[in-house]
C-alpha atoms as a PDB file:
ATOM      1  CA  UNK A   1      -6.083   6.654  10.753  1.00  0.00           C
ATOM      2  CA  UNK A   2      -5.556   8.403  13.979  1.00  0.00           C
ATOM      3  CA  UNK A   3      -2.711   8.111  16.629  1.00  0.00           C
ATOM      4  CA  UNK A   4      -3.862   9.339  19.848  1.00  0.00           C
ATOM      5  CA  UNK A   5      -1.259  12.338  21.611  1.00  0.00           C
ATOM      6  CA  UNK A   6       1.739  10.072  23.143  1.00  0.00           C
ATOM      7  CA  UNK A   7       1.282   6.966  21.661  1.00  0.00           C
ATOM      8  CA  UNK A   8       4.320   5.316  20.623  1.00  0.00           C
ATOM      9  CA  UNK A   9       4.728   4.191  16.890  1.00  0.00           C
ATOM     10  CA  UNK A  10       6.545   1.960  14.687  1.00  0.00           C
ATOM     11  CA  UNK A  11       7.807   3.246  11.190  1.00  0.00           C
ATOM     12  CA  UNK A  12       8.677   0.677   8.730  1.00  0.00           C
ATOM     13  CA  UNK A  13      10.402   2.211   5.493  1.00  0.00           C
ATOM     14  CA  UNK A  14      11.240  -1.478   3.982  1.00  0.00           C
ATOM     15  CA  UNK A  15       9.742  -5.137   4.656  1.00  0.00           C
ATOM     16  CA  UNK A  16       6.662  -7.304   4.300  1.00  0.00           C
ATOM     17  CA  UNK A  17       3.782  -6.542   5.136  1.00  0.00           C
ATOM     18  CA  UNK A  18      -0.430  -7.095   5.147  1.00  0.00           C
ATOM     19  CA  UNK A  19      -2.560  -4.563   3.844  1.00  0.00           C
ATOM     20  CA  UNK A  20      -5.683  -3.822   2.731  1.00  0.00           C
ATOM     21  CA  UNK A  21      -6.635  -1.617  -0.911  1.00  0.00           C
ATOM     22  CA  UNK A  22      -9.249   0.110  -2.534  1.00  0.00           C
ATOM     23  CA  UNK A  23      -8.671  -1.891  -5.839  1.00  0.00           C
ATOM     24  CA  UNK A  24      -8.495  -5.723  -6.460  1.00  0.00           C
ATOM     25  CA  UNK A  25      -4.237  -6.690  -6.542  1.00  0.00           C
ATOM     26  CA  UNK A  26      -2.427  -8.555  -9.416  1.00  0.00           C
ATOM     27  CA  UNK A  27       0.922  -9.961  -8.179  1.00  0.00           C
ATOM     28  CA  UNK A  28       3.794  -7.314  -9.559  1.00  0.00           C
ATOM     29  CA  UNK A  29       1.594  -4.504  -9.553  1.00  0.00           C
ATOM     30  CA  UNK A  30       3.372  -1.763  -7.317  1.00  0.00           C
ATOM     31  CA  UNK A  31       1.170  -0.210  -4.216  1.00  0.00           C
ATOM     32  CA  UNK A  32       0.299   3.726  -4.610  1.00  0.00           C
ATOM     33  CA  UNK A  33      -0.607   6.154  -1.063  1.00  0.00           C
ATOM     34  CA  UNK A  34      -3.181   8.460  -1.279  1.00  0.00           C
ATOM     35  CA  UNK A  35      -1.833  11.881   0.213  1.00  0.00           C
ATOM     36  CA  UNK A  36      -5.232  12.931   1.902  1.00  0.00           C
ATOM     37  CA  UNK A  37      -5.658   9.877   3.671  1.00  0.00           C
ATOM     38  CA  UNK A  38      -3.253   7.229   3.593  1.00  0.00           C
ATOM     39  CA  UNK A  39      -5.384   4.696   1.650  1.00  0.00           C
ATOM     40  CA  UNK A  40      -3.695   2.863  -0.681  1.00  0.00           C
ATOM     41  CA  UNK A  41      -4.392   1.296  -4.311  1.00  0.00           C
ATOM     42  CA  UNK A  42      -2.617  -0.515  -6.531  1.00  0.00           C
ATOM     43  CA  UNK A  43      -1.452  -0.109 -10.618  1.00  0.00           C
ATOM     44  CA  UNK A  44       0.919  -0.862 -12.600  1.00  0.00           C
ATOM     45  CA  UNK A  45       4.197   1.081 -11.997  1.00  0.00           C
ATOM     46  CA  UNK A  46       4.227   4.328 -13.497  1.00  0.00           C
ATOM     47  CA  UNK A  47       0.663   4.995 -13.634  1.00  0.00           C
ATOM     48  CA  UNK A  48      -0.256   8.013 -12.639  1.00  0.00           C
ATOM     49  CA  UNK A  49      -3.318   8.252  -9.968  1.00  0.00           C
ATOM     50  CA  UNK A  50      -4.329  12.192  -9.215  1.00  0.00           C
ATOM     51  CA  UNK A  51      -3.790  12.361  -5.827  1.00  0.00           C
ATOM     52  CA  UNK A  52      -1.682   9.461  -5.272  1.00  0.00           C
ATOM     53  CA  UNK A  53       2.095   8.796  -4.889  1.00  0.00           C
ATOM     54  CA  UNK A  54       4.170   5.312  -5.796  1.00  0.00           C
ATOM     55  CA  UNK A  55       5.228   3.797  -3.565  1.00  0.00           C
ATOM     56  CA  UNK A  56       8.694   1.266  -3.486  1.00  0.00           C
ATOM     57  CA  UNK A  57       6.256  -1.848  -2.356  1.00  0.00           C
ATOM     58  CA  UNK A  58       4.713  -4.481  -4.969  1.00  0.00           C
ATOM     59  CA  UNK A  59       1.645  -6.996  -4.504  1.00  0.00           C
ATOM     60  CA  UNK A  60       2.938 -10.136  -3.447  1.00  0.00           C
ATOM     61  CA  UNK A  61      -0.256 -12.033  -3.485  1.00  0.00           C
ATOM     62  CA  UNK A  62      -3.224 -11.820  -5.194  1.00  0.00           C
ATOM     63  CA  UNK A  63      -6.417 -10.320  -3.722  1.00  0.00           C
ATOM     64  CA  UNK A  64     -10.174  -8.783  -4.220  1.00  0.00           C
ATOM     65  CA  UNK A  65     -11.220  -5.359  -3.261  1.00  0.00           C
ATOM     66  CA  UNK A  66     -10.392  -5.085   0.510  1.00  0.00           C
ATOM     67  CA  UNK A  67      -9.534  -8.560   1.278  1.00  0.00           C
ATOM     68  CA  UNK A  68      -5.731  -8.646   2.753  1.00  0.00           C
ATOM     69  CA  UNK A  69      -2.833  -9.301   0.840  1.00  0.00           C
ATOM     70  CA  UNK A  70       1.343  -9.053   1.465  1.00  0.00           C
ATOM     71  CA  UNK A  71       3.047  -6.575   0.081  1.00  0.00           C
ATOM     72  CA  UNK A  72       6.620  -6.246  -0.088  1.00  0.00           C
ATOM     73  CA  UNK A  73       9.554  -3.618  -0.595  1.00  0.00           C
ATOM     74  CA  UNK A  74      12.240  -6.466  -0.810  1.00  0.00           C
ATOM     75  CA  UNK A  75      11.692  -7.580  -4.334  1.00  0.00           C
END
Protein backbone atom coordinates (compact mmCIF):
# COMPACT_ATOMS: atom_id res chain seq x y z
CA UNK A 1 0.00 0.00 0.00
CA UNK A 2 1.08 3.44 -0.84
CA UNK A 3 -0.07 6.91 0.52
CA UNK A 4 0.75 9.53 -1.85
CA UNK A 5 2.99 12.83 -0.11
CA UNK A 6 0.08 14.94 1.77
CA UNK A 7 -2.63 12.77 1.82
CA UNK A 8 -4.52 12.77 4.90
CA UNK A 9 -5.05 9.40 6.84
CA UNK A 10 -7.12 7.74 9.30
CA UNK A 11 -5.46 5.46 12.04
CA UNK A 12 -7.68 3.10 13.75
CA UNK A 13 -5.90 1.30 16.81
CA UNK A 14 -9.36 -0.49 18.00
CA UNK A 15 -12.82 -1.31 16.14
CA UNK A 16 -14.41 -3.38 13.41
CA UNK A 17 -13.38 -3.68 10.51
CA UNK A 18 -13.29 -5.56 6.69
CA UNK A 19 -10.29 -7.05 5.51
CA UNK A 20 -8.91 -9.18 3.25
CA UNK A 21 -6.01 -12.31 4.13
CA UNK A 22 -3.67 -14.46 2.61
CA UNK A 23 -5.14 -17.57 4.46
CA UNK A 24 -8.80 -18.87 4.66
CA UNK A 25 -10.36 -17.37 8.45
CA UNK A 26 -11.96 -19.55 11.22
CA UNK A 27 -14.04 -17.37 13.59
CA UNK A 28 -11.66 -16.81 16.93
CA UNK A 29 -8.59 -17.12 15.13
CA UNK A 30 -6.57 -13.81 15.91
CA UNK A 31 -5.25 -11.66 12.67
CA UNK A 32 -1.21 -11.52 12.30
CA UNK A 33 0.69 -8.24 10.07
CA UNK A 34 3.35 -9.01 8.00
CA UNK A 35 6.24 -6.39 8.76
CA UNK A 36 7.48 -6.09 5.04
CA UNK A 37 4.27 -5.37 3.69
CA UNK A 38 1.35 -5.01 5.72
CA UNK A 39 -0.48 -8.16 4.51
CA UNK A 40 -2.12 -9.91 6.94
CA UNK A 41 -2.93 -13.74 7.82
CA UNK A 42 -4.59 -15.35 10.27
CA UNK A 43 -3.68 -18.38 13.14
CA UNK A 44 -4.43 -19.30 16.09
CA UNK A 45 -3.13 -16.97 18.88
CA UNK A 46 0.28 -17.58 19.76
CA UNK A 47 1.49 -19.05 16.67
CA UNK A 48 4.40 -17.90 15.59
CA UNK A 49 4.64 -16.77 11.69
CA UNK A 50 8.50 -15.68 10.69
CA UNK A 51 8.01 -12.43 9.70
CA UNK A 52 4.78 -11.69 11.16
CA UNK A 53 3.50 -9.91 14.34
CA UNK A 54 -0.05 -10.60 16.39
CA UNK A 55 -2.06 -8.52 16.26
CA UNK A 56 -5.05 -7.54 19.18
CA UNK A 57 -7.91 -8.24 16.30
CA UNK A 58 -9.81 -11.76 15.91
CA UNK A 59 -11.88 -13.18 12.80
CA UNK A 60 -15.31 -12.39 13.31
CA UNK A 61 -16.68 -14.17 10.35
CA UNK A 62 -15.74 -16.87 8.45
CA UNK A 63 -14.05 -16.58 5.03
CA UNK A 64 -11.91 -18.26 1.98
CA UNK A 65 -8.58 -17.11 0.83
CA UNK A 66 -9.07 -13.38 -0.07
CA UNK A 67 -12.71 -13.10 0.15
CA UNK A 68 -13.61 -10.22 2.90
CA UNK A 69 -14.36 -10.84 6.30
CA UNK A 70 -14.85 -8.49 9.78
CA UNK A 71 -12.45 -8.46 12.07
CA UNK A 72 -12.64 -7.04 15.36
CA UNK A 73 -10.43 -5.69 18.38
CA UNK A 74 -13.57 -5.37 20.70
CA UNK A 75 -13.98 -8.95 21.69
Amino acid sequence: MTIPQGQQVSVYKTGDFWAKSATATTIGQKVYAKLADGTIETANAGTTKDGFIETPFKVMTAAAVGEIFIMSSWS
